[in-house]
N, C-alpha and C. Protein backbone atom coordinates (compact mmCIF):
# COMPACT_ATOMS: atom_id res chain seq x y z
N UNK A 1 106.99 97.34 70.43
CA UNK A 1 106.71 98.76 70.52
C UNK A 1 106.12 99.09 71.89
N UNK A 2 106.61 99.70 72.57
CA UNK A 2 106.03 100.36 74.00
C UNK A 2 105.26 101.46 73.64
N UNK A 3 104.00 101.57 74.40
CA UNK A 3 102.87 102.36 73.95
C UNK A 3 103.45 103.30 75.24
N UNK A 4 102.21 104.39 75.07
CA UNK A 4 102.06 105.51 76.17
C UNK A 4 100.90 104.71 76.78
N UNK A 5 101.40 104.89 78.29
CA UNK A 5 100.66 103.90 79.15
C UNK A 5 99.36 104.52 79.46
N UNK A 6 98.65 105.77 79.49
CA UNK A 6 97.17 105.62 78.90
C UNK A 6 96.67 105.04 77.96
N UNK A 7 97.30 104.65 77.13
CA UNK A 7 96.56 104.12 75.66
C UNK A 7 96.47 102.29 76.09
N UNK A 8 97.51 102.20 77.02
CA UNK A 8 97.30 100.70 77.45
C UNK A 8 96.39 100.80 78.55
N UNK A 9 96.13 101.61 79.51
CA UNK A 9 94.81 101.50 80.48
C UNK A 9 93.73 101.15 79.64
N UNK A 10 93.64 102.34 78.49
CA UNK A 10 92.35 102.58 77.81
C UNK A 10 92.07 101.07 77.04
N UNK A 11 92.65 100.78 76.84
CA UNK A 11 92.51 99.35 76.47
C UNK A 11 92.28 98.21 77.42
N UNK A 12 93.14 97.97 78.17
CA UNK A 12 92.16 97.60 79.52
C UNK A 12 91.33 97.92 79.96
N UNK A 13 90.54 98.85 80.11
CA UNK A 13 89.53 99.53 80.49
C UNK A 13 88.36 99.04 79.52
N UNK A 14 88.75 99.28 78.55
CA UNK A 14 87.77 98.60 77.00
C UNK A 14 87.41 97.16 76.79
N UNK A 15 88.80 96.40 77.33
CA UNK A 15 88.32 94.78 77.45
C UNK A 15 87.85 94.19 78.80
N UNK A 16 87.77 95.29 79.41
CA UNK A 16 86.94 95.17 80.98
C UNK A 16 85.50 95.37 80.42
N UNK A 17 85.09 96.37 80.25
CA UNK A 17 84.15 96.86 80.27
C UNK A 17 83.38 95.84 79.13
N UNK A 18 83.87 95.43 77.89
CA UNK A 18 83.49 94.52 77.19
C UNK A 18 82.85 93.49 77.88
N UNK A 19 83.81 92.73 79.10
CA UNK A 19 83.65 91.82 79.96
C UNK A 19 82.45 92.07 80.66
N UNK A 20 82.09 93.35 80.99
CA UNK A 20 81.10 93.36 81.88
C UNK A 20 81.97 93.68 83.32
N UNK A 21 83.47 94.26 83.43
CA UNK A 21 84.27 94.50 84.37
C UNK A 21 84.36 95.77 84.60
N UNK A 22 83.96 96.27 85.88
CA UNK A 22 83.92 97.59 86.56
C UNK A 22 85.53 97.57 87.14
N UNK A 23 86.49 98.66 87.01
CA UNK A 23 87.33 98.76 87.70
C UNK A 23 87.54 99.74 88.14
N UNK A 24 88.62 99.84 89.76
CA UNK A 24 88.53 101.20 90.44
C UNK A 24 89.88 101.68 90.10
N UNK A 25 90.01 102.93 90.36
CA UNK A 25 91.05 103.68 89.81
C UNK A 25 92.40 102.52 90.17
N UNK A 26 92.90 102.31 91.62
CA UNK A 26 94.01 101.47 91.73
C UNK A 26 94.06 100.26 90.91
N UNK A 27 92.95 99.57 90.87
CA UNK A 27 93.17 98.50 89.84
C UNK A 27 93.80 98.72 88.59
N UNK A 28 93.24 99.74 88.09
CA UNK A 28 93.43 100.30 86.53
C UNK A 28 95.08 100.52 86.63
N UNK A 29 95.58 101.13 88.26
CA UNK A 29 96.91 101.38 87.75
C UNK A 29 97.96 99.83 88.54
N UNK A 30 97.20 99.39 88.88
CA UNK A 30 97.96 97.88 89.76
C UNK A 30 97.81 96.53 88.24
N UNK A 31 96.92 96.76 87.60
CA UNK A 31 96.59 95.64 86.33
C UNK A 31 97.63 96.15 85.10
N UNK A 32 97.67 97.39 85.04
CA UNK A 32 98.99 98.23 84.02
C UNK A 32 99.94 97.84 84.40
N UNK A 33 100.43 97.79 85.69
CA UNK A 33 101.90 97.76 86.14
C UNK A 33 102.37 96.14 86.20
N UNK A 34 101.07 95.05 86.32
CA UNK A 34 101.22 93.73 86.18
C UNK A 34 101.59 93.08 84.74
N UNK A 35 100.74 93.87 84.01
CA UNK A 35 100.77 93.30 82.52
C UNK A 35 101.99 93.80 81.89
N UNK A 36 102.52 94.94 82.66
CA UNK A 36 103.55 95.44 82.25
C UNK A 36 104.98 94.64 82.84
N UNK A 37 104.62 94.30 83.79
CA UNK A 37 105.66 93.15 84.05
C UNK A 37 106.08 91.53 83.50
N UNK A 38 104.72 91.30 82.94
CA UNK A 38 104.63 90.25 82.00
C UNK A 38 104.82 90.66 80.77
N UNK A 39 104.73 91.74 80.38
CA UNK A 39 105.42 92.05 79.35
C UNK A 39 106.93 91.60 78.82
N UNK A 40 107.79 92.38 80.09
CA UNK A 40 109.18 92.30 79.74
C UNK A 40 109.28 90.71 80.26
N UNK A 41 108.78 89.60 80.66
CA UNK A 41 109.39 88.53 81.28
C UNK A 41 108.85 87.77 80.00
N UNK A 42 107.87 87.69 79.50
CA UNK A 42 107.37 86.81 78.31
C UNK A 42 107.78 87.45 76.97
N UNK A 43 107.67 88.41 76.66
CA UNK A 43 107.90 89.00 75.69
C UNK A 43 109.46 89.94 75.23
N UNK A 44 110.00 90.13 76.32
CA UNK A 44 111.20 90.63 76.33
C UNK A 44 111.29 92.02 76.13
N UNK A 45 110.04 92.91 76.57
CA UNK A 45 110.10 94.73 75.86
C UNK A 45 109.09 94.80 76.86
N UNK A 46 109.28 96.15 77.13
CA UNK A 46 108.41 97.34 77.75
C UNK A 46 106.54 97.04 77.21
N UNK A 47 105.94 97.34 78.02
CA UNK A 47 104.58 97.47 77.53
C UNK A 47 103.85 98.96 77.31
N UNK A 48 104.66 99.70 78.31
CA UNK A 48 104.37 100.87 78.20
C UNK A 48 105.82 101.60 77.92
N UNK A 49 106.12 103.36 77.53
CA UNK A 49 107.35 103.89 78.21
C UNK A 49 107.58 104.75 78.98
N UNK A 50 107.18 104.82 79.77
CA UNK A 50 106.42 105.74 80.57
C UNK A 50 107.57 104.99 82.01
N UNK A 51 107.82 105.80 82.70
CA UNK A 51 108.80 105.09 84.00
C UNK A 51 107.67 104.74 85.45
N UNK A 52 108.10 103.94 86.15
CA UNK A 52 107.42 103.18 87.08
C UNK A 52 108.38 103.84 88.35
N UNK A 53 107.56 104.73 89.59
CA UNK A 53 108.17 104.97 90.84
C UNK A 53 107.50 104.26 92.12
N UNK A 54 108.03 103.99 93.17
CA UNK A 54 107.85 103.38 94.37
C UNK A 54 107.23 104.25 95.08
N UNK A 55 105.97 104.35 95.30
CA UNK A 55 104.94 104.96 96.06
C UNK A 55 104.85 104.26 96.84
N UNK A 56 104.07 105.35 98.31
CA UNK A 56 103.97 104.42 99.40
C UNK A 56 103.00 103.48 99.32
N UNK A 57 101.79 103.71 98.20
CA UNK A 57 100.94 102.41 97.26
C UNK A 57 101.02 101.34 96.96
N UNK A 58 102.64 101.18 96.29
CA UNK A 58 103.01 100.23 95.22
C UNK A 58 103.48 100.72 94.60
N UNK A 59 103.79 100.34 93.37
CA UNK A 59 104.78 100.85 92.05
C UNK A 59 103.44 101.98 91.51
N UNK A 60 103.56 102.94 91.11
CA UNK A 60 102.97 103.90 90.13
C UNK A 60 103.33 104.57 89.16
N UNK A 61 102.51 104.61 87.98
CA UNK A 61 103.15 105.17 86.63
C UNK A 61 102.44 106.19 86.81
N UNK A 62 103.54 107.25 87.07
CA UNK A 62 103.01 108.79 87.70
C UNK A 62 101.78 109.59 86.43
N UNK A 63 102.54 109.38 84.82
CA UNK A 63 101.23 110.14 84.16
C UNK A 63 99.82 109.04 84.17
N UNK A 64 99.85 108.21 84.16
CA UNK A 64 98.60 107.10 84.62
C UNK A 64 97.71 107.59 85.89
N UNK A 65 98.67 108.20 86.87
CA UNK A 65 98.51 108.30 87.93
C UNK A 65 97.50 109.55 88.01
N UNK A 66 98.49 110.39 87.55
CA UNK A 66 98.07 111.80 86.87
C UNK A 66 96.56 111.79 86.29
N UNK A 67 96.30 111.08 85.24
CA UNK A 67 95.12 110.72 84.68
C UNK A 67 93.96 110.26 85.11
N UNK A 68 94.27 109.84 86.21
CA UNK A 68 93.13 109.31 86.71
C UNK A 68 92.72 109.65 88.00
N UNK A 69 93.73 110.41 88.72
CA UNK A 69 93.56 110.97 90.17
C UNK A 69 91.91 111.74 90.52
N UNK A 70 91.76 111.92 89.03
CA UNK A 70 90.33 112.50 89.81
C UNK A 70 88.92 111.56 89.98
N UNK A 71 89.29 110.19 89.39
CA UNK A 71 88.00 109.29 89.74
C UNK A 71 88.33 108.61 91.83
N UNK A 72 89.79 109.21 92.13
CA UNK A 72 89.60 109.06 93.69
C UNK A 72 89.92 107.22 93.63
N UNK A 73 89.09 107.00 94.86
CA UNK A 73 89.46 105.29 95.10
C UNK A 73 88.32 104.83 94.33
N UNK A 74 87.25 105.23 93.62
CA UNK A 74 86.58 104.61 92.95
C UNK A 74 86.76 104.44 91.28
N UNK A 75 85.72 104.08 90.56
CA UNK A 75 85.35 103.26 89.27
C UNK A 75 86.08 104.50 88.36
N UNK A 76 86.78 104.16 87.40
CA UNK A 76 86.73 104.15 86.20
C UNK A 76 86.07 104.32 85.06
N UNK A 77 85.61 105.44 85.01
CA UNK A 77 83.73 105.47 83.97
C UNK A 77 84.41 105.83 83.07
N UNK A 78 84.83 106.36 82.16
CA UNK A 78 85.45 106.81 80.92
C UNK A 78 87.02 106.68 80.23
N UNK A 79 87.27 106.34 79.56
CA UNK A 79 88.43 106.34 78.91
C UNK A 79 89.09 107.97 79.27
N UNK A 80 90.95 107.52 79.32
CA UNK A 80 91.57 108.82 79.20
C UNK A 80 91.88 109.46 78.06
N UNK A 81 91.53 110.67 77.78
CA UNK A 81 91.52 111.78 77.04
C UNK A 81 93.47 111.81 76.93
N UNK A 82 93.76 111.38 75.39
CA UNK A 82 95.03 111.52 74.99
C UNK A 82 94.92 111.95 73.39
N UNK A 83 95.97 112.56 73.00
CA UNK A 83 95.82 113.30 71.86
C UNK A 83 96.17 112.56 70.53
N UNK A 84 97.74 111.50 70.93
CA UNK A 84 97.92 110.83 70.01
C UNK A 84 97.76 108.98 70.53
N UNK A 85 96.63 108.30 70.38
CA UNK A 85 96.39 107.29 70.77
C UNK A 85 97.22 106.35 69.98
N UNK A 86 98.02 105.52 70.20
CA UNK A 86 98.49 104.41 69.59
C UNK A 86 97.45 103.36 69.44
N UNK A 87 97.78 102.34 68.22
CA UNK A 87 96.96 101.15 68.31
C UNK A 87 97.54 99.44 68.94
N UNK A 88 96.85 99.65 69.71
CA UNK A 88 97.92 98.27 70.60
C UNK A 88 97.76 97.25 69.74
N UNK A 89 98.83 95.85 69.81
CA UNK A 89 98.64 95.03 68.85
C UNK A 89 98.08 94.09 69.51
N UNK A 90 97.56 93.03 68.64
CA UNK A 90 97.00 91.77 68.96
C UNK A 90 97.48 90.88 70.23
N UNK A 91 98.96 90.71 70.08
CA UNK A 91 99.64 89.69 70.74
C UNK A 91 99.40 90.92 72.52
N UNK A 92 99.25 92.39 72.55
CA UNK A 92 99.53 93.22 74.05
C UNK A 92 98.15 93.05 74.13
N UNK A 93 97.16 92.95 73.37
CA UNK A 93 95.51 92.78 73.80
C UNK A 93 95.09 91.48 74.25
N UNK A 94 95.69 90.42 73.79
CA UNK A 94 95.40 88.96 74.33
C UNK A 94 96.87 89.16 76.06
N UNK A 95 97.75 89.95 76.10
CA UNK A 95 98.18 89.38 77.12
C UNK A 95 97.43 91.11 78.51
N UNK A 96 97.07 92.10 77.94
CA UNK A 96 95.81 92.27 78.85
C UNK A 96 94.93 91.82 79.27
N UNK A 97 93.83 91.05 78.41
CA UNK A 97 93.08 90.08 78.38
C UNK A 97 93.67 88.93 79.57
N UNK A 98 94.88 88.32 79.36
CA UNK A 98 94.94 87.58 80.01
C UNK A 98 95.60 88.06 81.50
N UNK A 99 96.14 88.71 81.88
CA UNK A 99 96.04 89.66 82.79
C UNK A 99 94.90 89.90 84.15
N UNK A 100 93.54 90.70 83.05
CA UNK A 100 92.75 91.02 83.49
C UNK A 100 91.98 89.63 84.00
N UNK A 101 91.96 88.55 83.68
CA UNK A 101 91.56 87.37 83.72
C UNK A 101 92.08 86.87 84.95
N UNK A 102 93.51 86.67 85.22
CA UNK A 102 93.88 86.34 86.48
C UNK A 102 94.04 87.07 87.30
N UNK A 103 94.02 88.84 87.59
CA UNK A 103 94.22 89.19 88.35
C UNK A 103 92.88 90.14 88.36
N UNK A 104 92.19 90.62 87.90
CA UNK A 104 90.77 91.34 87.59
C UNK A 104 90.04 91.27 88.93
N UNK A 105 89.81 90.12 89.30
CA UNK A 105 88.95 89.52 90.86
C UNK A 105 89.20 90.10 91.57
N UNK A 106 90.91 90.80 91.90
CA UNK A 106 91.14 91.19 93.34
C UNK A 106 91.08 93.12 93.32
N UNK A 107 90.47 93.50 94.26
CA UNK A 107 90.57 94.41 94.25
C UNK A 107 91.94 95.17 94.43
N UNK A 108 91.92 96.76 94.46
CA UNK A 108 92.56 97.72 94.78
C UNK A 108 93.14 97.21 95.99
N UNK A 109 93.08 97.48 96.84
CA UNK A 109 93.74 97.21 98.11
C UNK A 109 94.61 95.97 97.87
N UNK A 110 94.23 94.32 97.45
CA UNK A 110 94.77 93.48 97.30
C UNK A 110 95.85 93.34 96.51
N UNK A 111 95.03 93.64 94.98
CA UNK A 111 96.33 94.14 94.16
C UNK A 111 98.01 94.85 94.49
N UNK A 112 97.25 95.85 95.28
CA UNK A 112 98.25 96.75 96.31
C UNK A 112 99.88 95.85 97.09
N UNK A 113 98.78 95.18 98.07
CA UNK A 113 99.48 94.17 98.89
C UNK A 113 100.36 93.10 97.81
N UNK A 114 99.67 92.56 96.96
CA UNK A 114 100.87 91.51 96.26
C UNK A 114 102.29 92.35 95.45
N UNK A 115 101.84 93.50 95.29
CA UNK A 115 102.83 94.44 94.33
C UNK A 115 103.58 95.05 95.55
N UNK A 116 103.72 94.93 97.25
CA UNK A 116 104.46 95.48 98.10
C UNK A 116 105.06 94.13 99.04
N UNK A 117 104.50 93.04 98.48
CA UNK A 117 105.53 91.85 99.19
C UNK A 117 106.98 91.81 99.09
N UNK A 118 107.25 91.10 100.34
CA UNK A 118 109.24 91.26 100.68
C UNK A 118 109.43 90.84 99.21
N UNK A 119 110.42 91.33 98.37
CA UNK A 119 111.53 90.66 97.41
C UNK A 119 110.87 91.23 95.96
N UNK A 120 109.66 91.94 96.16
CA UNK A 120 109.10 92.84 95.15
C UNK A 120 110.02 93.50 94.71
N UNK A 121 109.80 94.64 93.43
CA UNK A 121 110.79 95.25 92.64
C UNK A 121 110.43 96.40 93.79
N UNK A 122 108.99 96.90 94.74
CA UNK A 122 108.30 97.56 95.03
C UNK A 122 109.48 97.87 96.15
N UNK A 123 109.53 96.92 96.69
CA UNK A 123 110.15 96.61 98.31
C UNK A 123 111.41 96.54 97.92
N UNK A 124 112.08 96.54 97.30
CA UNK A 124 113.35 96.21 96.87
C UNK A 124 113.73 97.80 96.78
N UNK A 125 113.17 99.40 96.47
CA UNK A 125 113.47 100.63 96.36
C UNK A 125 113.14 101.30 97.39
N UNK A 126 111.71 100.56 97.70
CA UNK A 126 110.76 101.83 98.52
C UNK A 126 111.62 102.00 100.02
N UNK A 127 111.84 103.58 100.47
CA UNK A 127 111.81 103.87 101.59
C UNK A 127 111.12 104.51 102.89
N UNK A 128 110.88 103.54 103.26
CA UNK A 128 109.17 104.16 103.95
C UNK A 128 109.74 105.45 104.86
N UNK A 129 110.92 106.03 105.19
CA UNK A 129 111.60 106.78 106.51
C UNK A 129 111.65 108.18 105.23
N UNK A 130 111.45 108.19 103.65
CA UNK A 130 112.01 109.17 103.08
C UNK A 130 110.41 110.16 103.01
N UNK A 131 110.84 111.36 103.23
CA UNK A 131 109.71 112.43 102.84
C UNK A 131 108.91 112.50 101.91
N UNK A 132 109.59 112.62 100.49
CA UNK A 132 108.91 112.18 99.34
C UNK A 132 109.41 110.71 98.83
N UNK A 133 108.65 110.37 98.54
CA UNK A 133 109.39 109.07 97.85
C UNK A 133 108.58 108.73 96.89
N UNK A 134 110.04 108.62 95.67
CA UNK A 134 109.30 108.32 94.35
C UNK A 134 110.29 107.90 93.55
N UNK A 135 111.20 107.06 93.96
CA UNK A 135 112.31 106.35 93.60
C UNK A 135 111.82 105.60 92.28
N UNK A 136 112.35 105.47 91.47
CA UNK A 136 112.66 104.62 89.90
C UNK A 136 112.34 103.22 90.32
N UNK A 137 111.53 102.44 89.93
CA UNK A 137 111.50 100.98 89.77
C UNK A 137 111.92 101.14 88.41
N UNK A 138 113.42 100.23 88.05
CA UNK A 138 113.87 99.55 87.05
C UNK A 138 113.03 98.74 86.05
N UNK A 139 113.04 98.68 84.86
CA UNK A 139 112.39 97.62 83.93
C UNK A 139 113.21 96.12 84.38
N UNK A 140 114.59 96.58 84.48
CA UNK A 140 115.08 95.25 84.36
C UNK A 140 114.60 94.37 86.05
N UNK A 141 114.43 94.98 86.97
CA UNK A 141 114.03 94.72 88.44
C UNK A 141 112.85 93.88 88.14
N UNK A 142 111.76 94.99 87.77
CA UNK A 142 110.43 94.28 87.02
C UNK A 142 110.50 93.06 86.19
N UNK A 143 111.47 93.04 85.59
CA UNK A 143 111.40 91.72 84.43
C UNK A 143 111.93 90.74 85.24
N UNK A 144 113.08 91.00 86.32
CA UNK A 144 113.69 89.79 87.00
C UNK A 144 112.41 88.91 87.57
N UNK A 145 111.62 90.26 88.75
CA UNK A 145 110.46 89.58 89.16
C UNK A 145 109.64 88.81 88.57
N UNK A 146 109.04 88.83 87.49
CA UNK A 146 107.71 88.70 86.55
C UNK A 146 108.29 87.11 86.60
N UNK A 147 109.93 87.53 85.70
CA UNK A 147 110.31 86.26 85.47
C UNK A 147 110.26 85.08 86.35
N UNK A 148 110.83 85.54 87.49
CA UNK A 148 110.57 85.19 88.34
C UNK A 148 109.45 84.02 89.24
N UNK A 149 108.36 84.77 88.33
CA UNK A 149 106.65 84.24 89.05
C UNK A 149 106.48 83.55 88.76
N UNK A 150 106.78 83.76 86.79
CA UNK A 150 106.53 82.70 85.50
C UNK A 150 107.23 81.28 86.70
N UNK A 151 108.40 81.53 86.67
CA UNK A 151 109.87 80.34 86.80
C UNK A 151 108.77 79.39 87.97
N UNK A 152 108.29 79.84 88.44
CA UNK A 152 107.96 79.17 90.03
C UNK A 152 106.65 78.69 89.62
N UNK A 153 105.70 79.49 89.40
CA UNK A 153 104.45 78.59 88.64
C UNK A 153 104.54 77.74 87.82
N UNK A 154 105.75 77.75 86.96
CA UNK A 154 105.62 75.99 85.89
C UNK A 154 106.92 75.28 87.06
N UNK A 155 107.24 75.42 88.02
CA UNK A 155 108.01 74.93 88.98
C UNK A 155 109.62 74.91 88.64
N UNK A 156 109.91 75.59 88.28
CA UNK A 156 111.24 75.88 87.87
C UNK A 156 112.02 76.54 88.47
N UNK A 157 113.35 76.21 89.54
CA UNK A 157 114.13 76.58 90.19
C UNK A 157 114.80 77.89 89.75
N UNK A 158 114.83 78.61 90.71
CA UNK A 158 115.75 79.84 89.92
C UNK A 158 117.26 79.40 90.16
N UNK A 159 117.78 80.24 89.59
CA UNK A 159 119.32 79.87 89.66
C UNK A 159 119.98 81.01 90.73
């Protein structure tokens, strides 16, 4: 089941804060767009349904984006205000959790930089020469990548 991707911040946000984890607005939307990529590569489905565009940022999930634009480059103090909250399941809360675990440490800016490296789904759309730009990152682009990361960390050749 793909949630509405506030209801998956807010949940990250909740097992941060549990943690004792302060996060700044980019994180909140750079840790969504990660877990959401491990989503489709481990699990085979969307984490959110909400569409992913190529900002000159990184990838951004524009109503995420939307939601949070007013905490600026800083913290995250409150959950987002949504009307019909879904309940995430067990198996999307242990792979936030695990998520937030390996990638939690790096800030905004950093986060940034690994989600705009050559061969990214990021870099693979974005046109830095276009006026607006807010081109579609693909699920399936995203899942190649993720897969991708998985394949190379247990050392496994791609084909």
């Amino acid at each position: 089941m793909a949630y509405d991707v506030r209801t998956v911040a807010n949940e990250l946000l909740r097992i941060a804060k549990e943690r004792g984890v302060a996060l700044t607005n980019m994180q909140v939307q750079k840790l969504v767009y990660i877990a959401h990529g491990y989503s489709l590569a481990i699990l085979h489905r969307p984490l959110f349904r909400q569409h992913v565009e190529a900002w000159r940022w990184g990838p951004v999930i524009p109503d995420l984006y939307h939601s949070l634009r007013r905490y600026g480059a800083g913290i995250v103090g409150s959950s987002i205000p949504i009307i019909n909250m879904d309940s995430i399941g067990e198996t999307d809360r242990k792979l936030l959790g695990t998520v937030l675990d390996a990638y939690g440490r790096f800030s905004g800016p950093q986060l940034s930089t690994m989600t705009h490296k050559e061969g990214t789904p990021w870099h693979e759309v974005y046109e830095p020469k276009a006026v607006f730009n807010n081109n579609p990152i693909r699920n399936i682009k995203i899942e190649r990548h993720y897969t991708e990361l998985l394949n190379a960390r247990a050392g496994i050749a791609a084909n």
